[in-house]
Protein backbone atom coordinates (compact mmCIF):
# COMPACT_ATOMS: atom_id res chain seq x y z
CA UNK A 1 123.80 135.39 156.63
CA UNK A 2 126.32 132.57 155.76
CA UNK A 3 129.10 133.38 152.66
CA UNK A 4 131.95 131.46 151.35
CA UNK A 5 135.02 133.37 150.93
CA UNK A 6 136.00 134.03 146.81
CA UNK A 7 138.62 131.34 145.89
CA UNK A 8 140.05 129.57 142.82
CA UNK A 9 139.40 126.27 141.69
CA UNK A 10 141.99 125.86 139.51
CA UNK A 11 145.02 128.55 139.01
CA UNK A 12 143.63 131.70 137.10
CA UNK A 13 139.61 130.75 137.70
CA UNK A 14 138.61 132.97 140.09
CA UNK A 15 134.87 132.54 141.77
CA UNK A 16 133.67 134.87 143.24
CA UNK A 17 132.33 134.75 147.05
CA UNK A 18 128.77 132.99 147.58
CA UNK A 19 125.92 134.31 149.70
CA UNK A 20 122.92 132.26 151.34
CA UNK A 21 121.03 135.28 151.13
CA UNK A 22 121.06 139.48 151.59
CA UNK A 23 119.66 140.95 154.49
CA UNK A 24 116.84 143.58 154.37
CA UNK A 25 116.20 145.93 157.38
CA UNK A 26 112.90 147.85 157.16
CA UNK A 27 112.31 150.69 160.29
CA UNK A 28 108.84 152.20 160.25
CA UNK A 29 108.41 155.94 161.74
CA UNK A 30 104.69 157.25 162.83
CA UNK A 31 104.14 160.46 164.77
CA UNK A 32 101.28 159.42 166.54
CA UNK A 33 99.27 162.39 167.85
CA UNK A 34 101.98 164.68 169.42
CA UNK A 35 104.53 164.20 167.19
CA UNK A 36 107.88 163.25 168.39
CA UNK A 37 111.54 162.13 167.76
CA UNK A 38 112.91 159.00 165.83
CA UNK A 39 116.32 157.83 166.51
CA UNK A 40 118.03 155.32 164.80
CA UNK A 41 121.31 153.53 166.22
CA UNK A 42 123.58 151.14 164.56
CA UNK A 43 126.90 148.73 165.98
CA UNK A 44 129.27 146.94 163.44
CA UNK A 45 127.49 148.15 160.34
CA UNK A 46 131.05 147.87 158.97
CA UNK A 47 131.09 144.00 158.52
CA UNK A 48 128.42 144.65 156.00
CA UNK A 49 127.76 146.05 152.51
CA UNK A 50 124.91 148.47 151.38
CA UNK A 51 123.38 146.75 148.02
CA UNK A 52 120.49 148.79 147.82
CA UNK A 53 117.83 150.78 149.15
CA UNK A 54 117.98 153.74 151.89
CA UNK A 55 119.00 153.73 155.45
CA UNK A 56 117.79 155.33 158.34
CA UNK A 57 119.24 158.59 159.25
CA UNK A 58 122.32 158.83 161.14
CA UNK A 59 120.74 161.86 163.00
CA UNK A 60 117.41 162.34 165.13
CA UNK A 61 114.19 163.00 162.77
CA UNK A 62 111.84 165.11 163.76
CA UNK A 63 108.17 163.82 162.91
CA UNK A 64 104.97 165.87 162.94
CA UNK A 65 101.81 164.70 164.30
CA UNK A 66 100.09 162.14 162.04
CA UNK A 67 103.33 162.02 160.13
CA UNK A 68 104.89 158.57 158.83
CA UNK A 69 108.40 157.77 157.47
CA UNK A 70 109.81 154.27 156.01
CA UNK A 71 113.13 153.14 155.55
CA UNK A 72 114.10 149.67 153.33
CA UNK A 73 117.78 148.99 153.26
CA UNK A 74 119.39 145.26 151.55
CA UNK A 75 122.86 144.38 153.38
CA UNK A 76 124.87 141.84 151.92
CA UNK A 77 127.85 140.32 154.21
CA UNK A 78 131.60 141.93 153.56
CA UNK A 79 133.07 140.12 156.44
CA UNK A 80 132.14 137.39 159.38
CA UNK A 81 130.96 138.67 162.65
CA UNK A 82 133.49 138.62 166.09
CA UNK A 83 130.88 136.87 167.62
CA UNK A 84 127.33 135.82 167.74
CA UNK A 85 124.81 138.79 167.36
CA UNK A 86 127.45 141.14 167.05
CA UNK A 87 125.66 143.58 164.53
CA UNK A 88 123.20 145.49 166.09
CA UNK A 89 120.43 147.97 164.78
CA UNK A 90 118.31 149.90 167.40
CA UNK A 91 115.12 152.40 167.01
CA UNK A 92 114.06 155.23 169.79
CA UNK A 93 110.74 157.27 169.11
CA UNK A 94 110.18 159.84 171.58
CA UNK A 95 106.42 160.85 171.98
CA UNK A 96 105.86 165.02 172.45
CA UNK A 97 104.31 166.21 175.45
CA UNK A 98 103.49 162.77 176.71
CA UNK A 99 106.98 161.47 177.17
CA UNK A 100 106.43 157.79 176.28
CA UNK A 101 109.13 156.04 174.59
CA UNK A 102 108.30 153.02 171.88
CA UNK A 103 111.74 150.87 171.22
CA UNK A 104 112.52 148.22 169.12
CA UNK A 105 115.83 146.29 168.19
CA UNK A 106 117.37 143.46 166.00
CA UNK A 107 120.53 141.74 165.87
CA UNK A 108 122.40 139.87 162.99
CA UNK A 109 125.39 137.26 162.61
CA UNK A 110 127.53 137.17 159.38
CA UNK A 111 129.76 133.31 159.26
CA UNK A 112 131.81 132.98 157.20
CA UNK A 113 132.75 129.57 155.75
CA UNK A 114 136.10 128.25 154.27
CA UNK A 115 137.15 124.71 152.92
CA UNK A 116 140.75 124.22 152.94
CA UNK A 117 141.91 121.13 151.78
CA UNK A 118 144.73 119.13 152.87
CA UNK A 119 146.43 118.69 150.15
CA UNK A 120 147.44 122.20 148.58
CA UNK A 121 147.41 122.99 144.53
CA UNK A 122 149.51 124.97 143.12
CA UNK A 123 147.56 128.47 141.95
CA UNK A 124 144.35 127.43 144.57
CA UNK A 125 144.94 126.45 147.82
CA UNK A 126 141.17 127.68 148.86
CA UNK A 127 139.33 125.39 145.99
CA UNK A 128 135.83 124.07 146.39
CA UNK A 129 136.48 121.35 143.50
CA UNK A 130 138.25 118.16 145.47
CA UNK A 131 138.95 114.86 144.49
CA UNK A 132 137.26 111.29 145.79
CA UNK A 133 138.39 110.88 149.36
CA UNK A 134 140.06 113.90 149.90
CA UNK A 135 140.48 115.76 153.13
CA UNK A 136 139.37 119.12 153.81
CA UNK A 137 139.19 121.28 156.50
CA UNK A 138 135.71 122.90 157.58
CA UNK A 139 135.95 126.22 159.32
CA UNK A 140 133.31 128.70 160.19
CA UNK A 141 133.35 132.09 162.26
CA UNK A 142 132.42 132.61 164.07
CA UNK A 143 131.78 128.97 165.05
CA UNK A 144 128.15 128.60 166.25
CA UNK A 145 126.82 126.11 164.32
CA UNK A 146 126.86 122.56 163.23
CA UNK A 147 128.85 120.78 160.25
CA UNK A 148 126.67 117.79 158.50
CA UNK A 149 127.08 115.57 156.07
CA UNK A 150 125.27 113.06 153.72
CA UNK A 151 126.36 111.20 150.44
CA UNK A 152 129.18 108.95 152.06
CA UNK A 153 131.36 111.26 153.16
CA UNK A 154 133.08 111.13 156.27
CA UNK A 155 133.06 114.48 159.18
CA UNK A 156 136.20 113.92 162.16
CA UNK A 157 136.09 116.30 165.00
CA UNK A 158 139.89 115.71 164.87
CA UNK A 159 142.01 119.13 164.21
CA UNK A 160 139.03 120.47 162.59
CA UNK A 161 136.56 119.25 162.37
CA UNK A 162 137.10 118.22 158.55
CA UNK A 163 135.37 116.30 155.97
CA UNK A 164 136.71 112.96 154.01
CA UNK A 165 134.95 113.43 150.73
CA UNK A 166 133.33 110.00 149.70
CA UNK A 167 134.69 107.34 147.67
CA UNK A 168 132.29 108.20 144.90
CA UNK A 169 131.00 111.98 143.86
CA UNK A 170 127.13 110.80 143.12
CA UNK A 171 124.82 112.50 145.77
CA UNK A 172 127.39 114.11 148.33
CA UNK A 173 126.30 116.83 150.44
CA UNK A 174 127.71 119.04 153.01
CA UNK A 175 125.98 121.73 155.31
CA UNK A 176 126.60 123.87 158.15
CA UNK A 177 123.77 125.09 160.23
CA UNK A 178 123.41 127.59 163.02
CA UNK A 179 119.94 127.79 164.65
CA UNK A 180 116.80 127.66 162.40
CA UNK A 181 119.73 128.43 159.69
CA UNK A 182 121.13 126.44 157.54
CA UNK A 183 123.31 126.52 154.35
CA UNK A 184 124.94 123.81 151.87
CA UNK A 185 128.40 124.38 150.82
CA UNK A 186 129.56 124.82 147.52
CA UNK A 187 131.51 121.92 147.27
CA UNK A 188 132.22 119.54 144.13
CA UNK A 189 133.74 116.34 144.27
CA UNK A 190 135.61 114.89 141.08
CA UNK A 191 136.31 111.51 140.20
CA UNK A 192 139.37 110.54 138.18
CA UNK A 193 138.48 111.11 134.52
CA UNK A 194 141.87 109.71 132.71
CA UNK A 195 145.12 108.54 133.13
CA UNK A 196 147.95 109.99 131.00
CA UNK A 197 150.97 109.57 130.14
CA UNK A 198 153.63 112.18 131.24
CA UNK A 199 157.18 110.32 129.75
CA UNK A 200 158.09 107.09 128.57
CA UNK A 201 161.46 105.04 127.88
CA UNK A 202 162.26 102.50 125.64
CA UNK A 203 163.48 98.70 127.24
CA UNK A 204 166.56 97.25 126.03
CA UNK A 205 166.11 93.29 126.40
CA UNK A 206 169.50 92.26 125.11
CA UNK A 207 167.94 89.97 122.45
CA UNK A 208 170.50 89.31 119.69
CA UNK A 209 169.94 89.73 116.18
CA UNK A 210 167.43 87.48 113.72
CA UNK A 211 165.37 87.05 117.20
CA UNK A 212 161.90 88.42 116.89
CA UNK A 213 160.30 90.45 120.40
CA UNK A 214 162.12 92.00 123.73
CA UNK A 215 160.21 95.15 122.52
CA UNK A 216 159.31 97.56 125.73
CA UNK A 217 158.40 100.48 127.78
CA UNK A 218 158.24 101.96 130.74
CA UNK A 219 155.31 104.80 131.15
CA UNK A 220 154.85 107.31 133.81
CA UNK A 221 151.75 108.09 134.49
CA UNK A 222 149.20 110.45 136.28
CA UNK A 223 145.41 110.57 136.72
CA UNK A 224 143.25 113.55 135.36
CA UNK A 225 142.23 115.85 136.54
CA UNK A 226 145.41 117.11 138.46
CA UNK A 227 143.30 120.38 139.45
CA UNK A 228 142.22 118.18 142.36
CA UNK A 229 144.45 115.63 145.05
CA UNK A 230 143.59 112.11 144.30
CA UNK A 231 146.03 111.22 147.59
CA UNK A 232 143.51 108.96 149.13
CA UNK A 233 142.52 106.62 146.82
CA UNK A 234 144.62 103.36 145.10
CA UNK A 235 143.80 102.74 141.54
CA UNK A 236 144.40 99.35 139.77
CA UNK A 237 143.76 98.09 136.01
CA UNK A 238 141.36 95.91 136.28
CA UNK A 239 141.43 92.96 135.15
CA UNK A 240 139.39 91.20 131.88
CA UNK A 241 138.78 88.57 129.57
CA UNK A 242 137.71 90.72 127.00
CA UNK A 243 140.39 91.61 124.05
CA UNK A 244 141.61 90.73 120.82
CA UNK A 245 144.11 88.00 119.92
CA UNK A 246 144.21 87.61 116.08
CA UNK A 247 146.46 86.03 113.17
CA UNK A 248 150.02 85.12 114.85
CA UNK A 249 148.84 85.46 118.37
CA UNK A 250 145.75 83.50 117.68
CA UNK A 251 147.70 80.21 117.85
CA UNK A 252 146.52 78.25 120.64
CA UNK A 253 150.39 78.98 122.62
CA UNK A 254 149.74 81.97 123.04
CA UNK A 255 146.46 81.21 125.14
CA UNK A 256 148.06 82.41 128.40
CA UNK A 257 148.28 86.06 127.12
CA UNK A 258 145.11 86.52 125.54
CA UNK A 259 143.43 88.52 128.26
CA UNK A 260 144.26 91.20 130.82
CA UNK A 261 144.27 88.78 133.78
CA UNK A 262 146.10 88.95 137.24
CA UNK A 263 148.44 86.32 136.10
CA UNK A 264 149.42 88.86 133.05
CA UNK A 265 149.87 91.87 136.09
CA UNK A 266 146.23 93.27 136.24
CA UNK A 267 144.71 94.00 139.57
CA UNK A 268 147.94 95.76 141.18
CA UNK A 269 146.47 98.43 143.71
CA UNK A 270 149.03 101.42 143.59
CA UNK A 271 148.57 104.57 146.45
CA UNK A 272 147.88 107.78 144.21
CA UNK A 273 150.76 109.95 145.49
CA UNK A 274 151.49 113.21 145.77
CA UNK A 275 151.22 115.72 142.00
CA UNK A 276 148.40 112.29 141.48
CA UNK A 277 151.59 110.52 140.06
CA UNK A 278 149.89 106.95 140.01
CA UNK A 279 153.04 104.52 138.73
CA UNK A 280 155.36 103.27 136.25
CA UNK A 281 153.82 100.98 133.89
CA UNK A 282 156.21 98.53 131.97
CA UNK A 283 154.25 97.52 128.61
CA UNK A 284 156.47 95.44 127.49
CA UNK A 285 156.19 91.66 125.76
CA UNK A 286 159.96 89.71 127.26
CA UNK A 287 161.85 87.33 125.05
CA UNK A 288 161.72 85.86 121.99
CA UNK A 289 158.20 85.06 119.65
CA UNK A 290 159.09 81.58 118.22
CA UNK A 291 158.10 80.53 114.73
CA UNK A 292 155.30 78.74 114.15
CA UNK A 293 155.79 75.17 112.41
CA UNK A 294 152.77 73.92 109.81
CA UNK A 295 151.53 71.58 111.96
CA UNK A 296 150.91 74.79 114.55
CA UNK A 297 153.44 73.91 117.56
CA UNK A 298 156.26 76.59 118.31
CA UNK A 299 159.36 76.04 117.79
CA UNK A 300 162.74 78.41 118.51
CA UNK A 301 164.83 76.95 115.89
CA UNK A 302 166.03 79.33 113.41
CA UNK A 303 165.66 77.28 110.54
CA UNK A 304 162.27 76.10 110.77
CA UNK A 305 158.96 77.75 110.42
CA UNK A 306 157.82 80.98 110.12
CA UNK A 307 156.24 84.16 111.53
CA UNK A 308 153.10 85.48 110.39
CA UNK A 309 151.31 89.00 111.02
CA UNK A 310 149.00 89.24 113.81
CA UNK A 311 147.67 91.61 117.11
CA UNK A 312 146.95 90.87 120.65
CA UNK A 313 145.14 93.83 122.31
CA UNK A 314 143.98 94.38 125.70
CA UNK A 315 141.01 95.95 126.47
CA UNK A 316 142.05 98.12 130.08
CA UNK A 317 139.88 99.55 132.32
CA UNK A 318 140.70 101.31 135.61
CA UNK A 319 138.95 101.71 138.73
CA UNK A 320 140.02 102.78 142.28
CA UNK A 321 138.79 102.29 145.79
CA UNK A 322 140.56 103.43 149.88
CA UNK A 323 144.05 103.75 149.73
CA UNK A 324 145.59 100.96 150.45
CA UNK A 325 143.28 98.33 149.96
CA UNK A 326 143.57 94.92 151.09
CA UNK A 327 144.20 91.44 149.01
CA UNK A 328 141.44 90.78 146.94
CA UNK A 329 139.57 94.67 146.94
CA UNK A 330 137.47 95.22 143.82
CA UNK A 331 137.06 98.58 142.93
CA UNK A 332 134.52 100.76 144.12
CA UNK A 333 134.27 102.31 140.90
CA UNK A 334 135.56 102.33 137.42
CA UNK A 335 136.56 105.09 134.82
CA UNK A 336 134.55 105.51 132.20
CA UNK A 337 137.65 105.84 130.16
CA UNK A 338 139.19 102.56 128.45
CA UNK A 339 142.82 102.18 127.18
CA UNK A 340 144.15 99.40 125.00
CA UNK A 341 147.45 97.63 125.32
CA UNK A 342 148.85 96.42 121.71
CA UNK A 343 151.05 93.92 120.88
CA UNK A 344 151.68 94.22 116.57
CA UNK A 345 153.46 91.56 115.07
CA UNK A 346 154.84 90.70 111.51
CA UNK A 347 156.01 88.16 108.92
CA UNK A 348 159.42 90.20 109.11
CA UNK A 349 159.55 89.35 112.70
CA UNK A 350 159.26 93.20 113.68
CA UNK A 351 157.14 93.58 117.17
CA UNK A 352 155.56 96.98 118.41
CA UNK A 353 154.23 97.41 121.89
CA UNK A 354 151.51 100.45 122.03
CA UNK A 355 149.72 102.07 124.96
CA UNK A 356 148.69 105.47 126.10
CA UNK A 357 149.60 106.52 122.67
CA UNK A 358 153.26 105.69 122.97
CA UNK A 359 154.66 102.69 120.82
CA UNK A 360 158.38 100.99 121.01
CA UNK A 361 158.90 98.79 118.57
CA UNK A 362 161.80 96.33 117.49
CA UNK A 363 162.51 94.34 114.70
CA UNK A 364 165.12 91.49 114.10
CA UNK A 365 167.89 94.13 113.06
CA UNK A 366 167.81 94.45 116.56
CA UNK A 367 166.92 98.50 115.99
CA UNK A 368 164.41 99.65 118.93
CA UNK A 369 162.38 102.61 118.14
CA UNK A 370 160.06 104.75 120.37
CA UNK A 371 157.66 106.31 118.70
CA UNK A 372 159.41 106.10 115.71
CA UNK A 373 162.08 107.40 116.31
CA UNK A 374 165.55 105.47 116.57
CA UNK A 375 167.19 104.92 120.61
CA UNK A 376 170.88 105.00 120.73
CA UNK A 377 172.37 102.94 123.75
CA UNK A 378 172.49 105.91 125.61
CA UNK A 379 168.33 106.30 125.65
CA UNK A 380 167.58 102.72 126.65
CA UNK A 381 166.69 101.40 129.86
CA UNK A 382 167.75 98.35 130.73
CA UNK A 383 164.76 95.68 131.20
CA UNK A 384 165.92 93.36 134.44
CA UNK A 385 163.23 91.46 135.44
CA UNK A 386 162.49 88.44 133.01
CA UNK A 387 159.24 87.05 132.52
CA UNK A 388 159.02 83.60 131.21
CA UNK A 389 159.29 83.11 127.19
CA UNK A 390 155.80 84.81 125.59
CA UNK A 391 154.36 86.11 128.55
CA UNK A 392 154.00 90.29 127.84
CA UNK A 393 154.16 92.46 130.97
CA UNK A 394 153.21 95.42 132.31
């Protein structure tokens, strides 16, 4: 019989333990023509639970000639055996008058398997749901078996032996069997689902008044779920051409910016670390936003041109592969999840950055608000990396 202990996949979910199968013990009693005596012995009955049925007698039976008896008894596992074959049940009949002696015995192992992984989680350290490329310890006892794995995942004899869950959840299985018996863990593997945002702070560029932009913010962030350790993956937002550039932005200047590319700070691999905090992301767009003259050129001086309304969005994926990944590593797979990253801009000259539904926003009073609410000097970061004029950051 193989069982996984109870444990908790995430703090106050309680599962309970999981059985390959009950065991059923049947002993068969016939007098024969003399009659005689059954006796029925047992060793380490203890390490296992009556579910149903009737066991033989813990005393001698007498049987009559021509007489039959029948015990059925179902066992289901309460705890792992010392070692293998440890649970013994043995059956004596004693023929009358003739003296001949009919025996028979059988022998059971109970293993008991635990996962522990690596990295522990507050509420359920013994969880069966892990994250892509996590580590977790396999341990059986006793220990007469053999682990196996198939799906992509990775088994290391190395303090263990323990299992590096694939990079990907689709088709992952792991086993342990002992003899002609074999059993497949109850183990789910979870890809990141989301990233969210856990605080944010507004940028203070140090743009002076009746200057339009220097609106920003810096974002904390974590992947979902957090129920699992994403440790041993790197995640990146990956970058794309796809996106919206309309109105203001959809002057031909502003080309550069119009898509989520590696030269606008896409494609940065980060190590997930410990709590799956993944990074800080600055959204930000640096500097000024010049007019725009008639004839459609730029131009910085105050008393030309104008602004007009317009959006720039950014259509952000994410995807994550190994931890850390070399130069020039694509993903290995991508959340199904999208984010946009938008840049608002109007007539007034009033510029709001949004993303993971947090938006800072500035206008040529020189007033930043977060969310909408108003940041005193005391609230404001201060932004100290410039980018060049126009180019938005993250």
């Amino acid at each position: 019989i193989f069982y996984e202990e109870a444990y908790a996949n995430a703090p106050g979910d309680s599962v309970a333990r999981r059985v390959s199968k009950n065991a059923k013990l049947t002993c068969t009693a016939y007098g024969g023509e003399h009659g005689g005596v059954f006796t029925f012995t047992k060793a380490n009955f203890d390490k296992l639970t009556l579910v149903s049925g009737s066991e033989p007698p813990e005393t001698s039976v007498e049987l009559s000639p021509g007489e039959s008896r029948r015990w059925e008894a179902t066992y289901a596992p309460f705890t792992h055996s010392v070692s293998e074959g440890d649970i013994h049940a043995d059956v004596h009949f004693s023929e009358n008058l003739s003296g001949d002696v009919y025996a028979q015995s059988a022998q059971m192992t109970v293993v008991e398997l635990e996962l522990e992984p690596w990295a522990a989680i507050e509420g359920c350290p013994n969880r069966h749901v892990v994250g892509v490329r996590e580590n977790v310890y396999c341990r059986a006892r006793p220990d007469i078996g053999v682990w196996s794995e198939t799906g992509g995942g990775e088994l290391d004899d190395w303090s263990g032996p323990y299992y590096k869950c694939p990079i990907v959840s689709d088709g992952s299985i792991l086993s342990y069997s002992a003899g002609s018996s074999s059993y497949v863990v109850n183990l789910t593997i979870v890809e990141p689902i989301a990233i969210v945002a856990a605080s944010v702070e507004a940028y203070d560029f140090g743009i002076g008044t009746n200057y339009a932009g220097g609106a920003g913010m810096r974002i904390e962030l974590y992947v979902m779920p957090t129920n699992v350790s994403f440790t041993g993956i790197a995640m990146e937002e990956v970058p794309s051409m796809s996106g919206v550039h309309e109105g203001y932005f959809a002057n031909s200047c502003f080309q550069p910016i119009w898509y989520h590319t590696t030269a606008m700070r896409a494609g940065r691999w980060a190590n997930i670390k410990p709590g799956n905090y993944w990074d800080a992301d600055d959204a930000t767009m640096g500097d000024e936003l010049p007019r725009i003259l008639p004839n459609g050129n730029p131009t910085y001086n105050l008393g030309e041109g104008s602004w007009s309304n317009g959006q720039l969005v950014w259509h952000i994926n994410w995807g994550w592969a190994q931890k850390d990944p070399d130069d020039g590593a694509v993903p290995d797979k991508e959340m199904s999840v999208q984010h946009n990253q938008a840049f608002t801009f109007t007539a007034e000259g009033t510029l709001a950055v949004s993303k993971f539904q947090n938006t800072v926003s500035r206008g040529t009073n020189n007033v930043i608000r977060l969310n909408g609410v108003v940041q005193s000097a005391e609230q404001l970061k201060t932004w100290t990396y410039q980018e060049e004029p126009n180019e938005p950051d993250e």
